[in-house]
C-alpha atoms as a PDB file:
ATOM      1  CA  UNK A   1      95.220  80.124 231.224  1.00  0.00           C
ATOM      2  CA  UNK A   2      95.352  76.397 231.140  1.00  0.00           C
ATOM      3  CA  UNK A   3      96.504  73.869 228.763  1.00  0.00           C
ATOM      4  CA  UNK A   4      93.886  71.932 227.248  1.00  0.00           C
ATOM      5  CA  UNK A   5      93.055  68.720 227.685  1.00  0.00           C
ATOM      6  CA  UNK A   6      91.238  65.720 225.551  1.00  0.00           C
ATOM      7  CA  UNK A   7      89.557  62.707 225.971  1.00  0.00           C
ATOM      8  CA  UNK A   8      89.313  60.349 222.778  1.00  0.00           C
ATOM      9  CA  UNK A   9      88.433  57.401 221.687  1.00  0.00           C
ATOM     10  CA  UNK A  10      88.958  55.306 218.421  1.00  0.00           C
ATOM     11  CA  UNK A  11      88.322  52.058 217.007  1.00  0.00           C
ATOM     12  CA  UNK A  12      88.901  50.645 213.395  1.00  0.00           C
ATOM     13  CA  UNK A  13      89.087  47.709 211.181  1.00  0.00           C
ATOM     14  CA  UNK A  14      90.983  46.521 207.951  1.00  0.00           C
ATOM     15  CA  UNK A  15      90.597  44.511 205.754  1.00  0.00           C
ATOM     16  CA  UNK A  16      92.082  42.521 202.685  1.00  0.00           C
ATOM     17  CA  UNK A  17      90.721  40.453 199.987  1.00  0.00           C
ATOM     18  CA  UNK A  18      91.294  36.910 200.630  1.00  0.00           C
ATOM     19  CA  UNK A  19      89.999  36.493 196.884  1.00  0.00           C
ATOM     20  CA  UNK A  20      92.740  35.062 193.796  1.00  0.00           C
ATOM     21  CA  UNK A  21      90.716  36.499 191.135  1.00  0.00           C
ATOM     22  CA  UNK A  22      92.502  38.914 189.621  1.00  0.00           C
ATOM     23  CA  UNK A  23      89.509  41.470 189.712  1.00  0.00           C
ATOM     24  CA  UNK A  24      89.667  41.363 193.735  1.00  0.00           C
ATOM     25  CA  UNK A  25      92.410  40.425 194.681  1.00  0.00           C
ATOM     26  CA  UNK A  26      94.572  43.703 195.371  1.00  0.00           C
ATOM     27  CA  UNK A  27      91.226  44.997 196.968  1.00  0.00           C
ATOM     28  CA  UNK A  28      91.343  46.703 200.572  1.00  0.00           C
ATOM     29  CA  UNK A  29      89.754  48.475 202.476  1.00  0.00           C
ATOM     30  CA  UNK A  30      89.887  50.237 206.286  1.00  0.00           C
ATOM     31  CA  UNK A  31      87.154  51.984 208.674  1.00  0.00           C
ATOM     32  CA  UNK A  32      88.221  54.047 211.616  1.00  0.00           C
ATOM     33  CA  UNK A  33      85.516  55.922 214.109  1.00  0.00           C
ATOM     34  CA  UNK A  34      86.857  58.299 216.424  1.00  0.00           C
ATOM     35  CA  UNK A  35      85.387  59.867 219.465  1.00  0.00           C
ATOM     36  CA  UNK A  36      86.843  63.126 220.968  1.00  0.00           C
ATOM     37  CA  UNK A  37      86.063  65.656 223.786  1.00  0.00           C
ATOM     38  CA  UNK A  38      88.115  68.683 224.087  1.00  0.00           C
ATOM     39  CA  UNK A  39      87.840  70.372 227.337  1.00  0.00           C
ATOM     40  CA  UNK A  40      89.324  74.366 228.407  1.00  0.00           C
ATOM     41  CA  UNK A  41      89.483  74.604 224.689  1.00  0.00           C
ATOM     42  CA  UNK A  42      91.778  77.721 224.455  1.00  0.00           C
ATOM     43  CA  UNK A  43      90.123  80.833 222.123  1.00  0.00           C
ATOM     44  CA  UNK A  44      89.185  84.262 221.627  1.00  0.00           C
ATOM     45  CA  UNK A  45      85.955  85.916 222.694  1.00  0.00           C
ATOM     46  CA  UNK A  46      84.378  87.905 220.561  1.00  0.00           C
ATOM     47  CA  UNK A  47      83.213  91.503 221.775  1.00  0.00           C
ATOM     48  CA  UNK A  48      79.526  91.180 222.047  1.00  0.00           C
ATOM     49  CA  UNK A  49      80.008  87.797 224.608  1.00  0.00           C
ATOM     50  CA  UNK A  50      82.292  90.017 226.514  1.00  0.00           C
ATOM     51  CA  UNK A  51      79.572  92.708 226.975  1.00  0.00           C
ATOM     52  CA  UNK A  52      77.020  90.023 227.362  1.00  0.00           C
ATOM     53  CA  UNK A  53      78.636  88.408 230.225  1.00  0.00           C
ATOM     54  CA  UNK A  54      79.805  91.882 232.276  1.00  0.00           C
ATOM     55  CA  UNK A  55      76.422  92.458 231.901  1.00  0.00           C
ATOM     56  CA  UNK A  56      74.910  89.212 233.608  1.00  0.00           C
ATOM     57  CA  UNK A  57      72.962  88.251 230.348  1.00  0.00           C
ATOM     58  CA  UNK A  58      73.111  84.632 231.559  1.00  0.00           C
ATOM     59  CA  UNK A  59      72.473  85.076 234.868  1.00  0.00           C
ATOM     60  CA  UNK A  60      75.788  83.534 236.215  1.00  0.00           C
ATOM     61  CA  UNK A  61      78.943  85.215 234.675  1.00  0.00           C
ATOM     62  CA  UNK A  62      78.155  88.894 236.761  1.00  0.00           C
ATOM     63  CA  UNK A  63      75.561  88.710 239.156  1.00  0.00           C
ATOM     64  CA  UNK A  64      77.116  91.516 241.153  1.00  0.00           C
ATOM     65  CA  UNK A  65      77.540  93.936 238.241  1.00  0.00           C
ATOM     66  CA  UNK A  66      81.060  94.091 239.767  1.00  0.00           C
ATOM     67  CA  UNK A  67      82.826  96.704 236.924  1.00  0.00           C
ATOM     68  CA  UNK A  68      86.130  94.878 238.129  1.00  0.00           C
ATOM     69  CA  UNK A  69      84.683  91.282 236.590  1.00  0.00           C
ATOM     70  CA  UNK A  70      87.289  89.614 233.937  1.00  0.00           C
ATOM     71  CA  UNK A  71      84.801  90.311 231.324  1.00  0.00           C
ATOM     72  CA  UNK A  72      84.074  93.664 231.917  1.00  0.00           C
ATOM     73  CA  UNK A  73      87.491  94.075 231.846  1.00  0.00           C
ATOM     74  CA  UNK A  74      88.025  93.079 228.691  1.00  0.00           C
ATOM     75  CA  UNK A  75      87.207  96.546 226.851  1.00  0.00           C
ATOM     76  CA  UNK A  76      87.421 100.407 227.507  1.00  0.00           C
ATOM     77  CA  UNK A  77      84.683 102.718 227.049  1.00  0.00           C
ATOM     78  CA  UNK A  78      85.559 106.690 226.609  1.00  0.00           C
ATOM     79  CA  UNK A  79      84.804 108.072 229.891  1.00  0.00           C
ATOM     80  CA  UNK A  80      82.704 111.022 228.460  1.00  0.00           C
ATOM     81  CA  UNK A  81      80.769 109.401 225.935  1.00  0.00           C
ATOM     82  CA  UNK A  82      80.550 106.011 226.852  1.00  0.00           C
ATOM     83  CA  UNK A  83      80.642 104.588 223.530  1.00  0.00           C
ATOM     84  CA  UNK A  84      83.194 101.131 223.640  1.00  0.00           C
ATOM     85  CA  UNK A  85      86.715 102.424 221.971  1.00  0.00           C
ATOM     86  CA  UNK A  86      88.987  99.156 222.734  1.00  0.00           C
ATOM     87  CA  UNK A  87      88.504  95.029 223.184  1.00  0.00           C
ATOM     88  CA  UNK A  88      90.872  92.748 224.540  1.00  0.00           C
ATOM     89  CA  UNK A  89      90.177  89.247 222.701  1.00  0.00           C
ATOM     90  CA  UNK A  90      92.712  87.632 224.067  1.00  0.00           C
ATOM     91  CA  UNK A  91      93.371  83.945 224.374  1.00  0.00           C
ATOM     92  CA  UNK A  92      91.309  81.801 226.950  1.00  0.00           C
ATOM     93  CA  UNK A  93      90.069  78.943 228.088  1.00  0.00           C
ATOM     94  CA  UNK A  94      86.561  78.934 227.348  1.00  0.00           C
ATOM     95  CA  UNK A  95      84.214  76.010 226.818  1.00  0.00           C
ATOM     96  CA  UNK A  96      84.257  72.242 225.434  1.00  0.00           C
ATOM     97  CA  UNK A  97      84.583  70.712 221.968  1.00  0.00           C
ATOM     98  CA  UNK A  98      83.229  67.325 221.145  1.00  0.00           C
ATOM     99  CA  UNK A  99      83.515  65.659 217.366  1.00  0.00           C
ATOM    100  CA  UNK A 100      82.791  62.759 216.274  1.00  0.00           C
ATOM    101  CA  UNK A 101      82.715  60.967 212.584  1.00  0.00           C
ATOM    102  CA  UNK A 102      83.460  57.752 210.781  1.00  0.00           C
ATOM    103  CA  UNK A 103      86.971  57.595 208.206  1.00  0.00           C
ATOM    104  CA  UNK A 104      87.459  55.659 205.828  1.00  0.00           C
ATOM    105  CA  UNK A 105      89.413  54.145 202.687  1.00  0.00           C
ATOM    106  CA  UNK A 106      89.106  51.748 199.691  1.00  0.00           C
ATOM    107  CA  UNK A 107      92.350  50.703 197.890  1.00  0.00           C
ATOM    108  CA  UNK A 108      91.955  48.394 194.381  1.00  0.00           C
ATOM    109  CA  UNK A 109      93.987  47.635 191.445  1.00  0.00           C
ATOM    110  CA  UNK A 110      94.277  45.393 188.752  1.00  0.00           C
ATOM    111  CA  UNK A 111      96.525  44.244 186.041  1.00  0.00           C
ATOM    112  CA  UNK A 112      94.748  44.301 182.730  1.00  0.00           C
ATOM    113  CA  UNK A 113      96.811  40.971 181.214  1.00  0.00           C
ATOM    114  CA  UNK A 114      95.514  39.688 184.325  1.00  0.00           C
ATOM    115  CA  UNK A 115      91.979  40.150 183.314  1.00  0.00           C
ATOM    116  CA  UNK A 116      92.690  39.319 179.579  1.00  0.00           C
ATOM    117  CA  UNK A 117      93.565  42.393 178.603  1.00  0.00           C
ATOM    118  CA  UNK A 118      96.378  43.930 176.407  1.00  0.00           C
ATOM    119  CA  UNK A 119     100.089  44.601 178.453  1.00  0.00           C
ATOM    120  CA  UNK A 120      98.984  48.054 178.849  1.00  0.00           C
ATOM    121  CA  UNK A 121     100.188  48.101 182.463  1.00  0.00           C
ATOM    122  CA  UNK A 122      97.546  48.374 185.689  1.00  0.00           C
ATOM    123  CA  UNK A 123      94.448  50.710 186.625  1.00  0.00           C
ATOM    124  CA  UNK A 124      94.669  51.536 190.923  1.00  0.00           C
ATOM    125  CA  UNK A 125      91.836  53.360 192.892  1.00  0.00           C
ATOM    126  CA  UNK A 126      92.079  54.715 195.558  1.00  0.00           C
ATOM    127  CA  UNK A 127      88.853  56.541 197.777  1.00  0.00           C
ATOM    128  CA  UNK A 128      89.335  58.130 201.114  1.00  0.00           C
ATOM    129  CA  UNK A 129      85.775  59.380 202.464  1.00  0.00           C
ATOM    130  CA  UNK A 130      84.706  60.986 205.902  1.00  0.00           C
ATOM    131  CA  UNK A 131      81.361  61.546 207.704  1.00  0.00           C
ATOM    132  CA  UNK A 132      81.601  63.881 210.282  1.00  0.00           C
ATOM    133  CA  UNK A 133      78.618  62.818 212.708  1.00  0.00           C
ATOM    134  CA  UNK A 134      78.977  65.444 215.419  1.00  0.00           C
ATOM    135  CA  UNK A 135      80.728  68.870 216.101  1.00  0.00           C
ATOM    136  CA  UNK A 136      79.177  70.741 218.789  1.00  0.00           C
ATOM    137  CA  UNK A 137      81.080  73.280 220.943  1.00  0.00           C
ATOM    138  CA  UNK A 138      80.325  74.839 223.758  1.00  0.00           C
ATOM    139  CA  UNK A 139      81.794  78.894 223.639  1.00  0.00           C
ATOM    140  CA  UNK A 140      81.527  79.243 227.697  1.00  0.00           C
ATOM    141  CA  UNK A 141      81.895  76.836 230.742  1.00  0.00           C
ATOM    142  CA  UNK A 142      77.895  76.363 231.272  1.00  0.00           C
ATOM    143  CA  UNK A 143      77.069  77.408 228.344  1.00  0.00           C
ATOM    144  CA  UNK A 144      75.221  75.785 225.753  1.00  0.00           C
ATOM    145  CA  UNK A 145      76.319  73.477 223.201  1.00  0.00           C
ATOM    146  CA  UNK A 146      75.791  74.435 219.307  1.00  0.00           C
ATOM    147  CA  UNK A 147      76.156  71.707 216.868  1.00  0.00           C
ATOM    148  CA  UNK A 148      77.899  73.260 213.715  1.00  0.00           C
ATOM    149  CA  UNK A 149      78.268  70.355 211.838  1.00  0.00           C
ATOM    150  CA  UNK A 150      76.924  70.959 207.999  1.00  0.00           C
ATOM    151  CA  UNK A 151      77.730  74.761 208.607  1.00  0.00           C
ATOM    152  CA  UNK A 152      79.965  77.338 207.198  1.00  0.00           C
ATOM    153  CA  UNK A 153      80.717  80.540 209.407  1.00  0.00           C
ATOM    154  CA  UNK A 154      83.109  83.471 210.100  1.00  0.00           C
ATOM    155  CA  UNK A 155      82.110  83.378 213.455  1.00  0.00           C
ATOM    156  CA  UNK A 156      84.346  80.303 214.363  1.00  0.00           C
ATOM    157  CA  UNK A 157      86.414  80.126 210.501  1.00  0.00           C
ATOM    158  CA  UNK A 158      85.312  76.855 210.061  1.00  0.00           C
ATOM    159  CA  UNK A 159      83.624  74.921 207.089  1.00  0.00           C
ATOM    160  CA  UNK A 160      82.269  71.388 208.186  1.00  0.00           C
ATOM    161  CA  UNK A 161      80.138  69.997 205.602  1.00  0.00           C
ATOM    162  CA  UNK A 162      78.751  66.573 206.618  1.00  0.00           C
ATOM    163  CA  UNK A 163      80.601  64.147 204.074  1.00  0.00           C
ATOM    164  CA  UNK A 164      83.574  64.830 202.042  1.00  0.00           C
ATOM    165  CA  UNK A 165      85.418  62.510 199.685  1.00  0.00           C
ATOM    166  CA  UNK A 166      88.854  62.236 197.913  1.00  0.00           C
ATOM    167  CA  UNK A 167      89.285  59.190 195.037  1.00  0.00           C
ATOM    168  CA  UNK A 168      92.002  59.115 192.460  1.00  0.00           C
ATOM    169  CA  UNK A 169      91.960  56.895 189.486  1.00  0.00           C
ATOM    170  CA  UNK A 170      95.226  56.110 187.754  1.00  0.00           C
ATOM    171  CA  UNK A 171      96.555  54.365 184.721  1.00  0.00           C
ATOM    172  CA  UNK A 172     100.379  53.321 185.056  1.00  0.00           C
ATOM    173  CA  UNK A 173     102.331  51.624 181.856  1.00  0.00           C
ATOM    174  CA  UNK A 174     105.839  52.309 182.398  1.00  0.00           C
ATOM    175  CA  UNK A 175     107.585  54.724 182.441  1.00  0.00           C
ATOM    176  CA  UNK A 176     104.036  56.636 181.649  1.00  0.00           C
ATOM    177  CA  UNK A 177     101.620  57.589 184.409  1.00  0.00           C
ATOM    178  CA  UNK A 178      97.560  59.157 183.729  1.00  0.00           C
ATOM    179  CA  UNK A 179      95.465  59.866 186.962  1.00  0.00           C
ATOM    180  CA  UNK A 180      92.607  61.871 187.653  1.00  0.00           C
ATOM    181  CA  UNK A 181      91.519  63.155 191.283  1.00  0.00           C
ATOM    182  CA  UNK A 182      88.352  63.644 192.555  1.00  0.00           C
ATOM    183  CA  UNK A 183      87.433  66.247 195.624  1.00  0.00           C
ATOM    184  CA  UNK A 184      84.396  66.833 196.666  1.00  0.00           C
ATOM    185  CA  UNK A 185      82.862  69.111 199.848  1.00  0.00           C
ATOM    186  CA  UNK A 186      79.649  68.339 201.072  1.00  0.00           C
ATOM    187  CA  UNK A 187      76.525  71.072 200.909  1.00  0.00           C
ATOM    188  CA  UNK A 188      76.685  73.227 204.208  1.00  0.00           C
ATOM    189  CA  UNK A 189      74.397  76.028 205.549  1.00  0.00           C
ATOM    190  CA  UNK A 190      75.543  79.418 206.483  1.00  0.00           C
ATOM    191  CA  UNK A 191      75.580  79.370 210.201  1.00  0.00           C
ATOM    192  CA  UNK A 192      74.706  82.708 210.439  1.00  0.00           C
ATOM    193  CA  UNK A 193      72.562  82.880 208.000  1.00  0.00           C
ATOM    194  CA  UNK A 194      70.621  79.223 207.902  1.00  0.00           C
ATOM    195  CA  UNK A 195      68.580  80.365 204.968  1.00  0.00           C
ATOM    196  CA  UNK A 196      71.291  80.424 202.812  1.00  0.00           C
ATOM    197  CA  UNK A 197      72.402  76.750 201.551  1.00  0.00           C
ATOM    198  CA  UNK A 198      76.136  76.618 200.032  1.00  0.00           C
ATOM    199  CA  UNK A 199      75.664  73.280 197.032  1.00  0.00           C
ATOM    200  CA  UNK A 200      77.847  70.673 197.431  1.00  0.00           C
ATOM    201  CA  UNK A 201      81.336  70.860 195.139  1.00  0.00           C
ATOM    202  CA  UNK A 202      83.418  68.960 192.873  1.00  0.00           C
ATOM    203  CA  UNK A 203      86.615  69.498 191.852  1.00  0.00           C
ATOM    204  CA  UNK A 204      88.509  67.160 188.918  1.00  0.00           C
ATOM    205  CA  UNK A 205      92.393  67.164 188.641  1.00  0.00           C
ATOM    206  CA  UNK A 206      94.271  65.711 185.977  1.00  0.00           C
ATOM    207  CA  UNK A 207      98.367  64.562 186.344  1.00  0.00           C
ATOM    208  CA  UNK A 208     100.470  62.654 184.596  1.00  0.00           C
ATOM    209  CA  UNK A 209     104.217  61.764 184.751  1.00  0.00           C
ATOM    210  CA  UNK A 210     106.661  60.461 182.549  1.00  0.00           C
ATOM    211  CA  UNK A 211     110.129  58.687 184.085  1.00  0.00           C
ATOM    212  CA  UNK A 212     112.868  59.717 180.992  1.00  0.00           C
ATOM    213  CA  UNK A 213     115.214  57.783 182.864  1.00  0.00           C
ATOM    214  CA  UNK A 214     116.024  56.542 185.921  1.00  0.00           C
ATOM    215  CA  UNK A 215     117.457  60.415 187.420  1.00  0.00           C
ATOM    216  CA  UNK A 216     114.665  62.373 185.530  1.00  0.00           C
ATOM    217  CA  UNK A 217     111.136  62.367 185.986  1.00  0.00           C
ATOM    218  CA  UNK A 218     108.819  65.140 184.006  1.00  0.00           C
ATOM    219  CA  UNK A 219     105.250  66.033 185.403  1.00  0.00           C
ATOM    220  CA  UNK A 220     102.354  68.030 184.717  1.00  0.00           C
ATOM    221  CA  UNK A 221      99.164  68.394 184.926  1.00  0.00           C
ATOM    222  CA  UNK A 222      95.479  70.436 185.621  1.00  0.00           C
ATOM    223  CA  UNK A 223      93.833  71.362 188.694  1.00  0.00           C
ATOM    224  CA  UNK A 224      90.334  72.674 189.219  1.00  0.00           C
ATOM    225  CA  UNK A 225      90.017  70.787 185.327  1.00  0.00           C
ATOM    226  CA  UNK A 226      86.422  72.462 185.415  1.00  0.00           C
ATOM    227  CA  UNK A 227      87.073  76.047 186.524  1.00  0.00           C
ATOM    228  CA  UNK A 228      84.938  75.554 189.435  1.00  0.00           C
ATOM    229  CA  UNK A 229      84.382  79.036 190.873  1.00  0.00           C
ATOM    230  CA  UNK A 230      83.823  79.131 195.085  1.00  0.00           C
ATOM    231  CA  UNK A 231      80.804  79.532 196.458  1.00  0.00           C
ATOM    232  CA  UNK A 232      79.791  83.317 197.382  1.00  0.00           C
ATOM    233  CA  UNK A 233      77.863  84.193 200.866  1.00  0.00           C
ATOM    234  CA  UNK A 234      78.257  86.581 203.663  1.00  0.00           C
ATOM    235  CA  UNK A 235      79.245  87.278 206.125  1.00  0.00           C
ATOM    236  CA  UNK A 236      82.559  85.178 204.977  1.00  0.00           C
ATOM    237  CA  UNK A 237      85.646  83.856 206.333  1.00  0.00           C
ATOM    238  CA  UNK A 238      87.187  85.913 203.744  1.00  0.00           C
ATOM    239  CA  UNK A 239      87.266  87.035 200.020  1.00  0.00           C
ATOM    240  CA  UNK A 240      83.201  86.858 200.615  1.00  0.00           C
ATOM    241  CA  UNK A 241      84.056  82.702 200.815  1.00  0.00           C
ATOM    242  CA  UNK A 242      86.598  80.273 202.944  1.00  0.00           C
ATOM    243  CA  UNK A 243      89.670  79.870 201.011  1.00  0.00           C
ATOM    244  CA  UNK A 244      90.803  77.259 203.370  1.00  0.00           C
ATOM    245  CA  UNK A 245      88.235  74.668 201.668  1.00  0.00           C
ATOM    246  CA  UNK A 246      87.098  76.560 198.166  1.00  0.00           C
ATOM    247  CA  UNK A 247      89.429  76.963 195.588  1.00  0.00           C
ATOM    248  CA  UNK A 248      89.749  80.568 194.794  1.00  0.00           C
ATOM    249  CA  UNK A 249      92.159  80.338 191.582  1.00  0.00           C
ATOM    250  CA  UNK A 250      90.709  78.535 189.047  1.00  0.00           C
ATOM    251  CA  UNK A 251      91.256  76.126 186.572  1.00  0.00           C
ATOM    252  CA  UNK A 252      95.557  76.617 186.236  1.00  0.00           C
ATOM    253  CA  UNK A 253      98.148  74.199 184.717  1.00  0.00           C
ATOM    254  CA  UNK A 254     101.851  72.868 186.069  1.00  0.00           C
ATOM    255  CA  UNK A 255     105.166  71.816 184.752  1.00  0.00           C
ATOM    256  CA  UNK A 256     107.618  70.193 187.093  1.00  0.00           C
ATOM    257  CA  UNK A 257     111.043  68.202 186.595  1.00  0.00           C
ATOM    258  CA  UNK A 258     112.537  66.358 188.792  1.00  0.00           C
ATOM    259  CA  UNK A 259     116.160  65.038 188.961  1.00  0.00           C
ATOM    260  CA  UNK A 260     118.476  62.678 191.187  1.00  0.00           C
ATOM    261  CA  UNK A 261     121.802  62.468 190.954  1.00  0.00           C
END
């Protein structure tokens, strides 16, 4: 087995407000797009490829039928029934990975007695986005390439919905500190199932922090605010869902101190 290699290629921009009005002028933003091709991607293949490619289903892997070919090497059969009693998926280098998608971020704030408001401290907002354009992968050297982007599967553990955002909007008046976060995962489609459609979801967060002095800080807060429940289909990653992206818990609530000395 060889190591992998990449090839990648980025490009981005920033920018700042070159406004004085208060309303715009602690406004940023940035945009980054990113280009990358993995080849000898290292995995594990799956037990029906194995058979597939001992048995010369492509044409190329085993045109000799040799029994000693690395695939068909790869599992045991019992020698008086023939039925398959042990795999090997074991770590290789098998095909080529190629992504592609557009980051990016949007920082503002603003002082309300700057804007004629009371001195009730500053609002900040912050929104981080991504649009994945392309994730195609190809399982086998000369194999075809499957674009999986806006799919969910258990096949490959991966859930790639197209867009996905994280914005937080916060209220600081020291020592006091109210924010709420925003996540949100794009709709995807089951890969292995395209008729089934997973809905886009949101999940709201609410945190807030108090400085007692300057050792002790007290925080708290509520994640999953709406008791968003994952989204159920099958075959799953696991727990009949991915619990890598979907938040299997539940609404649940925290209490933290925090002290320097």
């Amino acid at each position: 087995m060889e190591e992998e290699t990449a090839d990648s290629f980025t490009v981005g921009a920033t920018w700042q407000s070159p406004f004085s009005n208060p309303w715009l002028s602690r406004l940023s933003g940035s945009i980054d797009y990113y280009d990358i091709t993995i080849k000898d991607v290292v995995g594990t293949l799956a037990t029906t490829e194995q058979l597939r490619r001992c048995f010369n289903q492509n044409g190329t892997s085993n045109p000799t039928y040799d029994p000693s070919n690395f695939f068909c090497q790869l599992f045991s059969r019992d020698p008086n029934s023939g039925q398959i009693t042990n795999t090997l998926e074991t770590n290789a280098n098998l095909g080529t990975l190629k992504t592609s998608g557009i980051d990016f971020q949007i920082d503002w704030a603003v002082t309300l007695a700057d804007v004629g408001g009371p001195e009730w401290g500053a609002l900040a907002l912050n929104v981080m986005g991504t649009k994945l354009q392309e994730w195609k992968r190809q399982d086998l050297p000369g194999g075809a390439f499957t674009d999986r982007k806006g799919t969910v599967s258990n096949t490959f553990g991966l859930t790639l919905p197209e867009w996905k955002f994280l914005s937080t909007l916060s209220w600081n008046y020291e020592p006091f500190s109210v924010g709420v976060r925003w996540r949100y995962q794009g709709e995807v489609e089951n890969f292995n199932n395209r008729e089934q459609v997973l809905s886009a979801v949101n999940y709201f967060d609410l945190n807030t922090t108090w400085k007692v002095n300057k050792t002790v800080t007290l925080r708290g807060g509520v994640n999953n605010l709406t008791d968003k429940q994952p989204p159920i289909y099958s075959p799953a990653i696991a727990a009949n869902t991915d619990p890598s992206t979907y938040d299997l818990v539940g609404r649940r609530y925290y209490l933290g101190l925090t002290a320097r000395f």
